[in-house]
C-alpha atoms as a PDB file:
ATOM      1  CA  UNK A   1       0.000   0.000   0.000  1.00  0.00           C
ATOM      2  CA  UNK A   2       2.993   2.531   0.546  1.00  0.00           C
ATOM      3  CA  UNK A   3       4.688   1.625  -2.408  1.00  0.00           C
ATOM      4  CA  UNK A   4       1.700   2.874  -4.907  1.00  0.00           C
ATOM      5  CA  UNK A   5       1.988   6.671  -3.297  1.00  0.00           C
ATOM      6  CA  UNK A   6       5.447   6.800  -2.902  1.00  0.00           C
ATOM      7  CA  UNK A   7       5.158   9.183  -6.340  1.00  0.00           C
ATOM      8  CA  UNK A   8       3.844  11.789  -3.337  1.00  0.00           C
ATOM      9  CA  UNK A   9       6.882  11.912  -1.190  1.00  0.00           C
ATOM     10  CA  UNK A  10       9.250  13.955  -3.103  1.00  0.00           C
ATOM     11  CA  UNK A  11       6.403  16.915  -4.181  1.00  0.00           C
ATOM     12  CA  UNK A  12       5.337  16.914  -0.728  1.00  0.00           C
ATOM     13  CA  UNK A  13       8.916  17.314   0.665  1.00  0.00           C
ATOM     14  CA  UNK A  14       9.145  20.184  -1.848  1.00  0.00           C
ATOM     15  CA  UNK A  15       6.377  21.734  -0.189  1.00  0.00           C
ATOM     16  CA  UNK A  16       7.531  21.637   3.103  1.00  0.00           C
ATOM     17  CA  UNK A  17      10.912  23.496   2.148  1.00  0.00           C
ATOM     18  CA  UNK A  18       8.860  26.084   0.499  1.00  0.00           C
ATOM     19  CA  UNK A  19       6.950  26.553   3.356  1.00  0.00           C
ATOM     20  CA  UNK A  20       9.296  29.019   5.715  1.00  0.00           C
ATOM     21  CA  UNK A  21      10.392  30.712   1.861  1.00  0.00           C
ATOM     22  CA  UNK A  22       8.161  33.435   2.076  1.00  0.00           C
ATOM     23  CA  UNK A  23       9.578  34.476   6.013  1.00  0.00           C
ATOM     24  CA  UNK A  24      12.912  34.236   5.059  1.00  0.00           C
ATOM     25  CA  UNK A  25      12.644  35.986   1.770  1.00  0.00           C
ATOM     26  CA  UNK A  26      10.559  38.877   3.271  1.00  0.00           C
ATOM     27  CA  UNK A  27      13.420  38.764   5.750  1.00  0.00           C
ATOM     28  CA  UNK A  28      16.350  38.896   3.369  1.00  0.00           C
ATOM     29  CA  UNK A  29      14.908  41.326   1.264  1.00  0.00           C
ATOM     30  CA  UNK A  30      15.910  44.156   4.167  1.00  0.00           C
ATOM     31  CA  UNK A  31      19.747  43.111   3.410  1.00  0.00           C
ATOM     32  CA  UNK A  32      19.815  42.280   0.068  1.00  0.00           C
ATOM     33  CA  UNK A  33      17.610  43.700  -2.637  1.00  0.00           C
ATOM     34  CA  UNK A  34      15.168  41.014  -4.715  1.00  0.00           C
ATOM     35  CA  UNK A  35      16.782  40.351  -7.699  1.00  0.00           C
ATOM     36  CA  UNK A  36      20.109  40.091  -6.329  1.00  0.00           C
ATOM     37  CA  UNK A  37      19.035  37.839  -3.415  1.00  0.00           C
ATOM     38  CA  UNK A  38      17.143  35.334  -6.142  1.00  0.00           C
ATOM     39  CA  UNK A  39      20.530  35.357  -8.185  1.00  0.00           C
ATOM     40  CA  UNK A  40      22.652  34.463  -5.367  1.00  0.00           C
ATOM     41  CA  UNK A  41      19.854  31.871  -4.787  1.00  0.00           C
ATOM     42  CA  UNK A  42      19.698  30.358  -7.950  1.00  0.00           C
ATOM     43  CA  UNK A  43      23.658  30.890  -8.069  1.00  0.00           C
ATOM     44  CA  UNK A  44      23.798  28.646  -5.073  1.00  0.00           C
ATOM     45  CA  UNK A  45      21.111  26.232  -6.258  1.00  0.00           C
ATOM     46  CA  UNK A  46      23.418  26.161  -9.362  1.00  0.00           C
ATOM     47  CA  UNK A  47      26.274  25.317  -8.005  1.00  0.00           C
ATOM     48  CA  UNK A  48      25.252  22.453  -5.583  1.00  0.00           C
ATOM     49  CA  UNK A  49      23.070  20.587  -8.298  1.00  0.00           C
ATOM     50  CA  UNK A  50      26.251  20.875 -10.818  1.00  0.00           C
ATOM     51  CA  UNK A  51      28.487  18.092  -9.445  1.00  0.00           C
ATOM     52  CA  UNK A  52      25.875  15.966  -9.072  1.00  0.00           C
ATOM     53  CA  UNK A  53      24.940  15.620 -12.616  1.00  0.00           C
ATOM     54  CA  UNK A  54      28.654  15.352 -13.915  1.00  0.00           C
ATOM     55  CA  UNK A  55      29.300  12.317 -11.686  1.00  0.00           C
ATOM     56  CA  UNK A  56      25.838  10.866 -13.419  1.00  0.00           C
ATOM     57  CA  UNK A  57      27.982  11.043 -17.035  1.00  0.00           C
ATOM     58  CA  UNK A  58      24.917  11.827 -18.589  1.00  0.00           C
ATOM     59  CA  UNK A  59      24.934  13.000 -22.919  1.00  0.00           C
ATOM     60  CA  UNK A  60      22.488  15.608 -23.428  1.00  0.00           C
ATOM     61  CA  UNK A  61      21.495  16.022 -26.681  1.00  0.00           C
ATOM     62  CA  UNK A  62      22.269  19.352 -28.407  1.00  0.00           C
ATOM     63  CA  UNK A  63      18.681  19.995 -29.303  1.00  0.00           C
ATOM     64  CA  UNK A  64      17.622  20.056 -25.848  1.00  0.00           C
ATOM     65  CA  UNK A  65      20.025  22.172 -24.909  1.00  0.00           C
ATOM     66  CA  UNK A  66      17.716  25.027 -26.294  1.00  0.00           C
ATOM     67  CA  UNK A  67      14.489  23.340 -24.374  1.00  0.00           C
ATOM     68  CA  UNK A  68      16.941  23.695 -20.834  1.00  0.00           C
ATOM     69  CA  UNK A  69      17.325  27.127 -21.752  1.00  0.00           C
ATOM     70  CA  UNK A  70      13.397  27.570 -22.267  1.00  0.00           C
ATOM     71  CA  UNK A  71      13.248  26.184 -19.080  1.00  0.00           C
ATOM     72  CA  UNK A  72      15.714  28.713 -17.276  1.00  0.00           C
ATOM     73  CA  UNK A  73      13.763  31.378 -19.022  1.00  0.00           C
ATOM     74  CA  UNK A  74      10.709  29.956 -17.126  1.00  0.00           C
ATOM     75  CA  UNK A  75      13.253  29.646 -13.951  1.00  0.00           C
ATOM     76  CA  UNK A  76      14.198  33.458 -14.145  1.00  0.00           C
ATOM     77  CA  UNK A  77      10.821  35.074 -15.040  1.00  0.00           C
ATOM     78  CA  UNK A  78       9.735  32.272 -11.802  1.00  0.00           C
ATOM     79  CA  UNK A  79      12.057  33.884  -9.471  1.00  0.00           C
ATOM     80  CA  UNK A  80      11.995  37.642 -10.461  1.00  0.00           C
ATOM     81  CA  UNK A  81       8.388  37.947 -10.122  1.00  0.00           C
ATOM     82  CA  UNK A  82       7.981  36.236  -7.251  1.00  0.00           C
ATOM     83  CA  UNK A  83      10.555  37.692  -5.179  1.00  0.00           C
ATOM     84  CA  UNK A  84       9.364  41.680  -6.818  1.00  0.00           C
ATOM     85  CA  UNK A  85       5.944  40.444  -5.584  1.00  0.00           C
ATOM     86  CA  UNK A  86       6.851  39.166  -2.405  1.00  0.00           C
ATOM     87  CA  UNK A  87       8.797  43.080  -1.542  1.00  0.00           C
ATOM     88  CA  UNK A  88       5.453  44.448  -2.315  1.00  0.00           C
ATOM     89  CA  UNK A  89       2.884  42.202  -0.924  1.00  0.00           C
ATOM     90  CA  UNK A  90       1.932  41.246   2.567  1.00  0.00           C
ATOM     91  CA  UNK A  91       1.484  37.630   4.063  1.00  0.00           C
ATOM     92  CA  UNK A  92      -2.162  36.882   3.098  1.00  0.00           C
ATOM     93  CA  UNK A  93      -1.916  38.274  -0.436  1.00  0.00           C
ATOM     94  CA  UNK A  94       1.497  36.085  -1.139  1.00  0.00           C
ATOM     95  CA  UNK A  95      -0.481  32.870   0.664  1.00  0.00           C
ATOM     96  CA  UNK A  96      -3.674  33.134  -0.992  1.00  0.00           C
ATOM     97  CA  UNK A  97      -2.305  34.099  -4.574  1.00  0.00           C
ATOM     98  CA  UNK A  98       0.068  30.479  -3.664  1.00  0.00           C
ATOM     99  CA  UNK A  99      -3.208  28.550  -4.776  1.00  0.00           C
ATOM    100  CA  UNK A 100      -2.791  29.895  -8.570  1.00  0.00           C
ATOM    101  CA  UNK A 101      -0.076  27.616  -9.427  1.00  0.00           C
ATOM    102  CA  UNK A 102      -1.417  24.372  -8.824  1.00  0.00           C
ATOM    103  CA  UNK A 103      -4.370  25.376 -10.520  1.00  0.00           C
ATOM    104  CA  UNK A 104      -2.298  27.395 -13.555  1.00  0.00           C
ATOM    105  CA  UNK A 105      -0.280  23.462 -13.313  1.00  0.00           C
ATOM    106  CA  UNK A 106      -3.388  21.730 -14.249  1.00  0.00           C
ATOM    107  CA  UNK A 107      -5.118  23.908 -17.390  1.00  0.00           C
ATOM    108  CA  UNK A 108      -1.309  24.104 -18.840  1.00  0.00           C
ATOM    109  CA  UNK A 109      -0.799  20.174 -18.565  1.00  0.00           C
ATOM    110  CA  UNK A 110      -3.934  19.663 -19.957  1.00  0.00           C
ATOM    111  CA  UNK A 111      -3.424  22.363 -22.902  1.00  0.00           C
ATOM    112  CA  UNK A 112      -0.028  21.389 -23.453  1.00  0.00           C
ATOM    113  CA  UNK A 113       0.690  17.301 -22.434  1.00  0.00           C
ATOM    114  CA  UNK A 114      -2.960  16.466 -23.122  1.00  0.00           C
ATOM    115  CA  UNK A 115      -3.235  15.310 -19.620  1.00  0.00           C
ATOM    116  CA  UNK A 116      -6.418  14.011 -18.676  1.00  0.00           C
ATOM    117  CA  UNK A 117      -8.484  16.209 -16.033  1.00  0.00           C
ATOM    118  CA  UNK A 118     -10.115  13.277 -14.451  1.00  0.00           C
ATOM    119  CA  UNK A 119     -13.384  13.540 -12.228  1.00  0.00           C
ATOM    120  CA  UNK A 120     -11.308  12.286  -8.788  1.00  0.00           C
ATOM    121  CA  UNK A 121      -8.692  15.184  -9.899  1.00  0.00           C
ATOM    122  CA  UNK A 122     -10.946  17.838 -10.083  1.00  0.00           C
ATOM    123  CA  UNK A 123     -12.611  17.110  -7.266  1.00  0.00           C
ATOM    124  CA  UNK A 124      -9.555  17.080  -5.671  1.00  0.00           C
ATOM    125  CA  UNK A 125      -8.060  20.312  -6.673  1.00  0.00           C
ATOM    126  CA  UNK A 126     -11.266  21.910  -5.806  1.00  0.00           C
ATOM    127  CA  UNK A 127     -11.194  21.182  -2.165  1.00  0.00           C
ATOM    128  CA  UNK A 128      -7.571  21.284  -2.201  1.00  0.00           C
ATOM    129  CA  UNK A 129      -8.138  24.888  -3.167  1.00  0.00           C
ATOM    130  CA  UNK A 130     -10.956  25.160  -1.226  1.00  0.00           C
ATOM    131  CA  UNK A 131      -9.037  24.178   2.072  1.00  0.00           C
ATOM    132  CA  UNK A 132      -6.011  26.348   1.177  1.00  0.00           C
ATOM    133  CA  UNK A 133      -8.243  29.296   0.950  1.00  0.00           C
ATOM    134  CA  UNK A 134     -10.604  28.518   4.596  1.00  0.00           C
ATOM    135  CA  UNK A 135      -6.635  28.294   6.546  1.00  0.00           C
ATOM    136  CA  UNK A 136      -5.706  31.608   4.738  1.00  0.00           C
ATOM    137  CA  UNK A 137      -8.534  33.384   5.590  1.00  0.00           C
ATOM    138  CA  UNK A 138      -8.525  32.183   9.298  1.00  0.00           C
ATOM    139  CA  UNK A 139      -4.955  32.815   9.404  1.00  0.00           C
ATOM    140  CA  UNK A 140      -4.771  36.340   7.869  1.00  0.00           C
ATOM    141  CA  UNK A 141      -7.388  39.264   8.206  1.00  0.00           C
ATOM    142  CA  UNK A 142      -9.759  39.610   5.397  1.00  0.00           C
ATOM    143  CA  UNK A 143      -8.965  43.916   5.220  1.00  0.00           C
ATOM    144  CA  UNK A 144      -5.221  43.300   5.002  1.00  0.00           C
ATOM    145  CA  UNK A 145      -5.927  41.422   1.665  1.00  0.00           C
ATOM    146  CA  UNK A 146      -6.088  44.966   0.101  1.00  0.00           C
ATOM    147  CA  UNK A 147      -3.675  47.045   1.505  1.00  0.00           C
ATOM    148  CA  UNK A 148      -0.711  45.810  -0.877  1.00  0.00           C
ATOM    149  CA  UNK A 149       0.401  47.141  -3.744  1.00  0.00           C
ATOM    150  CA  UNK A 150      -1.117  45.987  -6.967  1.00  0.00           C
ATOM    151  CA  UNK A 151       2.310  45.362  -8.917  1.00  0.00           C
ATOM    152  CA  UNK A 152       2.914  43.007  -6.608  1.00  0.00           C
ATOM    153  CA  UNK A 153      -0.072  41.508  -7.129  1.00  0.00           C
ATOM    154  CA  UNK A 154       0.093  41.483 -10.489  1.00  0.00           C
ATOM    155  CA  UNK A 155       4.257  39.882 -10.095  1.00  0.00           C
ATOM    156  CA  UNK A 156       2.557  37.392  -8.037  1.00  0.00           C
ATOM    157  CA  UNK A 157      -0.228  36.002 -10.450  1.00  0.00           C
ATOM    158  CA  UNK A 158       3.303  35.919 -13.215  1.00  0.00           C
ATOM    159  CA  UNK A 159       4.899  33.693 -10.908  1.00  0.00           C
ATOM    160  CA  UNK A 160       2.510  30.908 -10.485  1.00  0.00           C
ATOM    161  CA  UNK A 161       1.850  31.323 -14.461  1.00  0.00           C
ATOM    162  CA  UNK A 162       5.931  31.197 -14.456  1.00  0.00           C
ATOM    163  CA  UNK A 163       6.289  28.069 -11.957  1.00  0.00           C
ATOM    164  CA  UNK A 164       3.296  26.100 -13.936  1.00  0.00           C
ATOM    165  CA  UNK A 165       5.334  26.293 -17.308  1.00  0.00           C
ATOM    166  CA  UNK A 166       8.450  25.245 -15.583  1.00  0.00           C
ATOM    167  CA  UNK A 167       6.480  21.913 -14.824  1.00  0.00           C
ATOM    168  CA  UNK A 168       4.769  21.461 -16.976  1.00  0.00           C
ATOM    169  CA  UNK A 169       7.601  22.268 -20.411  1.00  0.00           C
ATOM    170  CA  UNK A 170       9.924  20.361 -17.467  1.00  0.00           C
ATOM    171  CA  UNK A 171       8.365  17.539 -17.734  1.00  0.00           C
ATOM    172  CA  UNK A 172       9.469  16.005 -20.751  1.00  0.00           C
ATOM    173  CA  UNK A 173      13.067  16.705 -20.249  1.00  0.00           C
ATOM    174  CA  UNK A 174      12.514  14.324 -16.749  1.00  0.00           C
ATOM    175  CA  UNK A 175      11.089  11.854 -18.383  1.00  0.00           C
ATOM    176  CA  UNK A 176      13.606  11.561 -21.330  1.00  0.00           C
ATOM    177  CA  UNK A 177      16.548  12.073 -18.734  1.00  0.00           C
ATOM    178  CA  UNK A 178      15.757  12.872 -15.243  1.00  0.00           C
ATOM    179  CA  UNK A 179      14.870  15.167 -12.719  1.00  0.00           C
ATOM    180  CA  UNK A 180      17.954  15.570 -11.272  1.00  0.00           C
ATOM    181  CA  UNK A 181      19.605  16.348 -15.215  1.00  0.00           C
ATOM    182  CA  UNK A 182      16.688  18.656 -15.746  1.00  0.00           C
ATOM    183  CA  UNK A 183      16.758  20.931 -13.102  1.00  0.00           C
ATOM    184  CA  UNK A 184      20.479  20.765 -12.922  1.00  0.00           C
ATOM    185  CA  UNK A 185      20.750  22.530 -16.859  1.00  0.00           C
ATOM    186  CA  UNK A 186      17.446  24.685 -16.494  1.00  0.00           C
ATOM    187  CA  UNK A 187      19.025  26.022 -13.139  1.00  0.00           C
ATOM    188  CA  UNK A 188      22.553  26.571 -15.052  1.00  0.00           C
ATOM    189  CA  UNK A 189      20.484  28.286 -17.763  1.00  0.00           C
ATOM    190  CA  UNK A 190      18.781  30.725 -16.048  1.00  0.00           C
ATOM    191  CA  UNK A 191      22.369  32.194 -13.763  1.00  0.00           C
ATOM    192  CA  UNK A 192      23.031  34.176 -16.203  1.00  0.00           C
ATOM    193  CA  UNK A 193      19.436  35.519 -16.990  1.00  0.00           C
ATOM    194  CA  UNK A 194      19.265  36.385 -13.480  1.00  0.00           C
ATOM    195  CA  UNK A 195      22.638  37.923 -13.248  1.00  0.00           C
ATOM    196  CA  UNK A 196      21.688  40.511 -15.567  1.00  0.00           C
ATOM    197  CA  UNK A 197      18.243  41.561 -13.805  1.00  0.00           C
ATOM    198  CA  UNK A 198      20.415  41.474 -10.589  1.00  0.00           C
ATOM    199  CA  UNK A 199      23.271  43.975 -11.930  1.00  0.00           C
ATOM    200  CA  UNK A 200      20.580  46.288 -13.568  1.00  0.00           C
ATOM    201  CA  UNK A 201      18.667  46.125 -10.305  1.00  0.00           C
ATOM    202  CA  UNK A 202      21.824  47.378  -8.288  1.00  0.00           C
ATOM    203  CA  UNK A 203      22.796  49.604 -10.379  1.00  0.00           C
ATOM    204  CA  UNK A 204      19.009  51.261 -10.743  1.00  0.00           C
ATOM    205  CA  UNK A 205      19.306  51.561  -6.407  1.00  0.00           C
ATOM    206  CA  UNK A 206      23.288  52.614  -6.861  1.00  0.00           C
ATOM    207  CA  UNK A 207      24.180  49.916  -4.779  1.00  0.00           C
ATOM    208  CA  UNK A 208      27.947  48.548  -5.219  1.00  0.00           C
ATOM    209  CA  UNK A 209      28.129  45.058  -4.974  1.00  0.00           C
ATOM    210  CA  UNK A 210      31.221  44.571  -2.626  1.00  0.00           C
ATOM    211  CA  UNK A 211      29.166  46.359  -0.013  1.00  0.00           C
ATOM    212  CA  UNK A 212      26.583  44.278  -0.117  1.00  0.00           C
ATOM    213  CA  UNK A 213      26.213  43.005   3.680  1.00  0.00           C
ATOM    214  CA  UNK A 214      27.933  39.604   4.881  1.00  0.00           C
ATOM    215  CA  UNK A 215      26.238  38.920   7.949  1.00  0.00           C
ATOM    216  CA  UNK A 216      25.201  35.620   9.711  1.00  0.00           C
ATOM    217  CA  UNK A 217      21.552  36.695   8.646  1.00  0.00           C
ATOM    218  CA  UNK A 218      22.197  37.202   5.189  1.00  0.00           C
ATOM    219  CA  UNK A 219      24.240  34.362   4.493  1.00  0.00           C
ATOM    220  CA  UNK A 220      21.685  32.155   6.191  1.00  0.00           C
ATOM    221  CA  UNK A 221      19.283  33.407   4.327  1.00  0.00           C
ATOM    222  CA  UNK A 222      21.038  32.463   1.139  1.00  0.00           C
ATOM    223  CA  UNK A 223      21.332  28.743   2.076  1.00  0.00           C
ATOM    224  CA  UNK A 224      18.538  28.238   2.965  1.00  0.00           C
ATOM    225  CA  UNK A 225      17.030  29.828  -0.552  1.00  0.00           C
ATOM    226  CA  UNK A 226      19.988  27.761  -2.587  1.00  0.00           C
ATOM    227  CA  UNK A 227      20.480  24.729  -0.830  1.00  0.00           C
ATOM    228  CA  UNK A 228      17.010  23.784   0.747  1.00  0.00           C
ATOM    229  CA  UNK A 229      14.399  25.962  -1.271  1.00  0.00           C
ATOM    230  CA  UNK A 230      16.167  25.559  -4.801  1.00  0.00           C
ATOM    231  CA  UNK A 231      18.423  22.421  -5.171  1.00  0.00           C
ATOM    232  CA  UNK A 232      16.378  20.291  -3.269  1.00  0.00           C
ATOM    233  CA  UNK A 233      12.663  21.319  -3.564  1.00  0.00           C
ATOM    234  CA  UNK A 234      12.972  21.756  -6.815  1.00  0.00           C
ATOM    235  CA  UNK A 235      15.217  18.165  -7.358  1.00  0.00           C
ATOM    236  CA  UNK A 236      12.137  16.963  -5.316  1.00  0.00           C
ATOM    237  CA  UNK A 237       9.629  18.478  -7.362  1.00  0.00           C
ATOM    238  CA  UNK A 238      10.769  17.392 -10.876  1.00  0.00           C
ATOM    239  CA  UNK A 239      11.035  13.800  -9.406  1.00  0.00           C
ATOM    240  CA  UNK A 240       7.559  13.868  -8.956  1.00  0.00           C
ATOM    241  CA  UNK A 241       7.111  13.775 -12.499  1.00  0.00           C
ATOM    242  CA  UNK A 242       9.070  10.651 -12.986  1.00  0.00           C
ATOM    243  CA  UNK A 243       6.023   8.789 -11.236  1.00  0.00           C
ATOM    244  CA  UNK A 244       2.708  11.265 -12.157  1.00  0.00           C
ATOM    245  CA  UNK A 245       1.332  13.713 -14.567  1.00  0.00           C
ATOM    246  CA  UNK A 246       1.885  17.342 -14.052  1.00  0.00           C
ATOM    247  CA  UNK A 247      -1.385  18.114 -12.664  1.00  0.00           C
ATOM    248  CA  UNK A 248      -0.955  15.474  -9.816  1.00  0.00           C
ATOM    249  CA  UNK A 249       2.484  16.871  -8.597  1.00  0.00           C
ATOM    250  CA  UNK A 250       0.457  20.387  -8.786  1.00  0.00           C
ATOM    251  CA  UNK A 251      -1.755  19.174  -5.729  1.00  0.00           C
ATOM    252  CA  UNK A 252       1.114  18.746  -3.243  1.00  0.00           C
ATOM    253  CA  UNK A 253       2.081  22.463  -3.679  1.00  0.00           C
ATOM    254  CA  UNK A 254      -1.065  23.407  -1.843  1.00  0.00           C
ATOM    255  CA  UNK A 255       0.722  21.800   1.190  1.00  0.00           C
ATOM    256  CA  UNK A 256       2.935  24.953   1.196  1.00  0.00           C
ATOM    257  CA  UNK A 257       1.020  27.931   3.043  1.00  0.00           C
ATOM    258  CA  UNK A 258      -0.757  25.310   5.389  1.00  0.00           C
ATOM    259  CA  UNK A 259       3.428  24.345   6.718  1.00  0.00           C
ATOM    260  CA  UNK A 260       3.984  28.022   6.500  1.00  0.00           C
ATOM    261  CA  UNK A 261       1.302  28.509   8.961  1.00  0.00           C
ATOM    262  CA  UNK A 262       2.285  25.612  10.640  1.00  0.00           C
ATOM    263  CA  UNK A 263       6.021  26.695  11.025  1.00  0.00           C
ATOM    264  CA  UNK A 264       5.343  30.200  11.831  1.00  0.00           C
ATOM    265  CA  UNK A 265       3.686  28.688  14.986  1.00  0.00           C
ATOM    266  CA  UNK A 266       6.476  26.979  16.316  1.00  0.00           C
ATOM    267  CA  UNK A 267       9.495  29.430  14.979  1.00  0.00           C
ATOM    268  CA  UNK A 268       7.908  32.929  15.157  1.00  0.00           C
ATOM    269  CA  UNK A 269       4.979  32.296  17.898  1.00  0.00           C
ATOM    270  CA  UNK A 270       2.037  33.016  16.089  1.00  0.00           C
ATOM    271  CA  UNK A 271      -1.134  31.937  16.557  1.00  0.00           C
ATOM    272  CA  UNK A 272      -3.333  29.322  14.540  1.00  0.00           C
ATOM    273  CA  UNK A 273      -6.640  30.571  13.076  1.00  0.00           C
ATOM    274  CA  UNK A 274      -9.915  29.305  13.963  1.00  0.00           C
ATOM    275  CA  UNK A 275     -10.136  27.702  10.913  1.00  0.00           C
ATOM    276  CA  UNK A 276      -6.712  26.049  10.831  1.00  0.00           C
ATOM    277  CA  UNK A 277      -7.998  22.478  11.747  1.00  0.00           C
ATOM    278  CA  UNK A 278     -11.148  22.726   9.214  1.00  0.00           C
ATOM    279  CA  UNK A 279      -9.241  23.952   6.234  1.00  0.00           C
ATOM    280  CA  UNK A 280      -6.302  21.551   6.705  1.00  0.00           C
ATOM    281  CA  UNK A 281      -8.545  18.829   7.040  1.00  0.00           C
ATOM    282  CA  UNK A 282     -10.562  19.624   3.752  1.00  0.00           C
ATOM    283  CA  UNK A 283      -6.831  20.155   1.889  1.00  0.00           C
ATOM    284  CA  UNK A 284      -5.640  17.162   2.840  1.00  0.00           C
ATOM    285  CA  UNK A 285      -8.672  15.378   2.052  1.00  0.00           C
ATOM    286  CA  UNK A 286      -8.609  16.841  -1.638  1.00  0.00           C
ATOM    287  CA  UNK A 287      -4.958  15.781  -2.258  1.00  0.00           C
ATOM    288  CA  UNK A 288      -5.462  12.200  -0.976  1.00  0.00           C
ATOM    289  CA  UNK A 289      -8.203  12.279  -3.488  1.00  0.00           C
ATOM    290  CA  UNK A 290      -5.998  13.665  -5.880  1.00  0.00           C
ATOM    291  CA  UNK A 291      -3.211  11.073  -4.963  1.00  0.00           C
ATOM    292  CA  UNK A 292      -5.452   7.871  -4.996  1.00  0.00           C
ATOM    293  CA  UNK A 293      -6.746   8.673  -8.262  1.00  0.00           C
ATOM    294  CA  UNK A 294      -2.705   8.680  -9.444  1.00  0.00           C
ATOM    295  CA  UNK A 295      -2.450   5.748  -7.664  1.00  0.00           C
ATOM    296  CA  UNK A 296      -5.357   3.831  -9.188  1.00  0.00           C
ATOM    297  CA  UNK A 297      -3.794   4.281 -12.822  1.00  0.00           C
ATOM    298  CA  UNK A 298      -0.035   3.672 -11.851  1.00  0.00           C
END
């Protein structure tokens, strides 16, 4: 019986190292401006993912090359947006507008990988979303939905748009060589994209580089975006789609704002909402709907 959802693991451990991203970006963002932090990120990410392919000995072939650099362009639009829109939005707005990308995951694999939206999978997704959205609003005050700013918003919607095309255009490159080969080259790809929007970013705030702050903050900030939130949630998301569609890997990134909630309990003292227990419950019951209906046609 474990065996046939062990596909659910790896997305689900994704999700859980997502979880504390927003904190910690919000966080970094007062030592290191956005762009710059999600270069030094993905630099990171990058550079830890790199070794592990080349001991693998794996021959890409040169037409794919341009689909791993389709992919970094999905990477870098990914991580700019998200970390503009995180600057400018508060903690309900970043949570709620988290539900988009599953949901973005599931019309794109559908339009593009003519997946099959089956009856147990939209179910699913609906009270998946459904849940998401009753521990947000417990969690978060309804009026502070509309106090940020509307770029942010708007960089925010881009990003789940941007994350859904990186799984669902990534998921032919895993299945032809594997997730740890894809993410490794679309994560190379997109350094140098991101490099770019960093150095036009620093030089727009006249901030020199070299003086950019080396603290015990900022540099744990850094691993924890490159090591945990990039090389291995997103390793553990791509491997996901060795076992499952797209659209069924989608459902496990719900899990995110619910361990978000969940860890700023325990490492910031907040309090659950009333509706924590209820919401969580319905979630969990949607993506075990989601998963068994995986299950039943592995």
């Amino acid at each position: 019986m474990v065996r046939r959802y062990t596909f659910a693991l790896a997305p689900l451990a994704a999700a859980t190292l997502w979880g504390g991203m927003y904190v910690v970006s919000k966080w970094g963002f007062g030592l290191v401006p956005p762009l710059t932090l999600g270069f030094l990120r993905v630099a990171l990410g990058a550079a830890v993912l790199y070794p592990l392919v080349r001991r693998r000995d794996v021959t890409v072939e040169p037409d794919d090359y341009r689909g791993f650099v389709l992919l970094g362009g999905w990477v870098t639009a990914t991580i700019a947006t998200q970390f503009v829109g995180t600057e400018l939005t508060n903690a309900s707005q970043g949570s709620l507008l988290t539900v988009l990308t599953p949901v973005c995951t599931v019309l794109l694999g559908v339009a593009v990988l003519d997946e099959r939206l089956t009856r147990g999978k939209t179910v699913g997704i609906a009270l998946a979303t459904l849940g998401t959205v009753v521990v947000i609003v417990g969690q978060y005050r309804l009026s502070s939905l509309a106090t940020g700013d509307l770029l942010g918003v708007l960089a925010l919607v881009a990003a789940s748009v941007s994350w859904a095309g990186f799984t669902v255009w990534g998921a032919p490159y895993v299945r032809r060589y594997s997730a740890i080969t894809a993410v490794t080259y679309s994560t190379l790809a997109s350094v140098p994209m991101l490099a770019v929007l960093a150095g036009v970013e620093l030089a727009a705030r006249g901030i020199d580089p070299t003086a950019l702050p080396v603290t015990v903050e900022s540099v744990a900030a850094v691993l924890y975006l490159g090591i945990g939130a990039t090389a291995a949630a997103w390793y553990l998301w791509y491997k996901g789609l060795e076992y499952v569609d797209a659209g069924t890997v989608a459902a496990f990134f719900f899990a995110q704002p619910v361990v978000g909630s969940v860890l700023g309990v325990f490492l910031l003292g907040e309090a659950v909402g009333a509706t924590f227990g209820l919401g969580g419950g319905i979630l969990a019951v949607g993506v075990w709907l989601v998963s068994v209906t995986a299950a039943d046609r592995a």
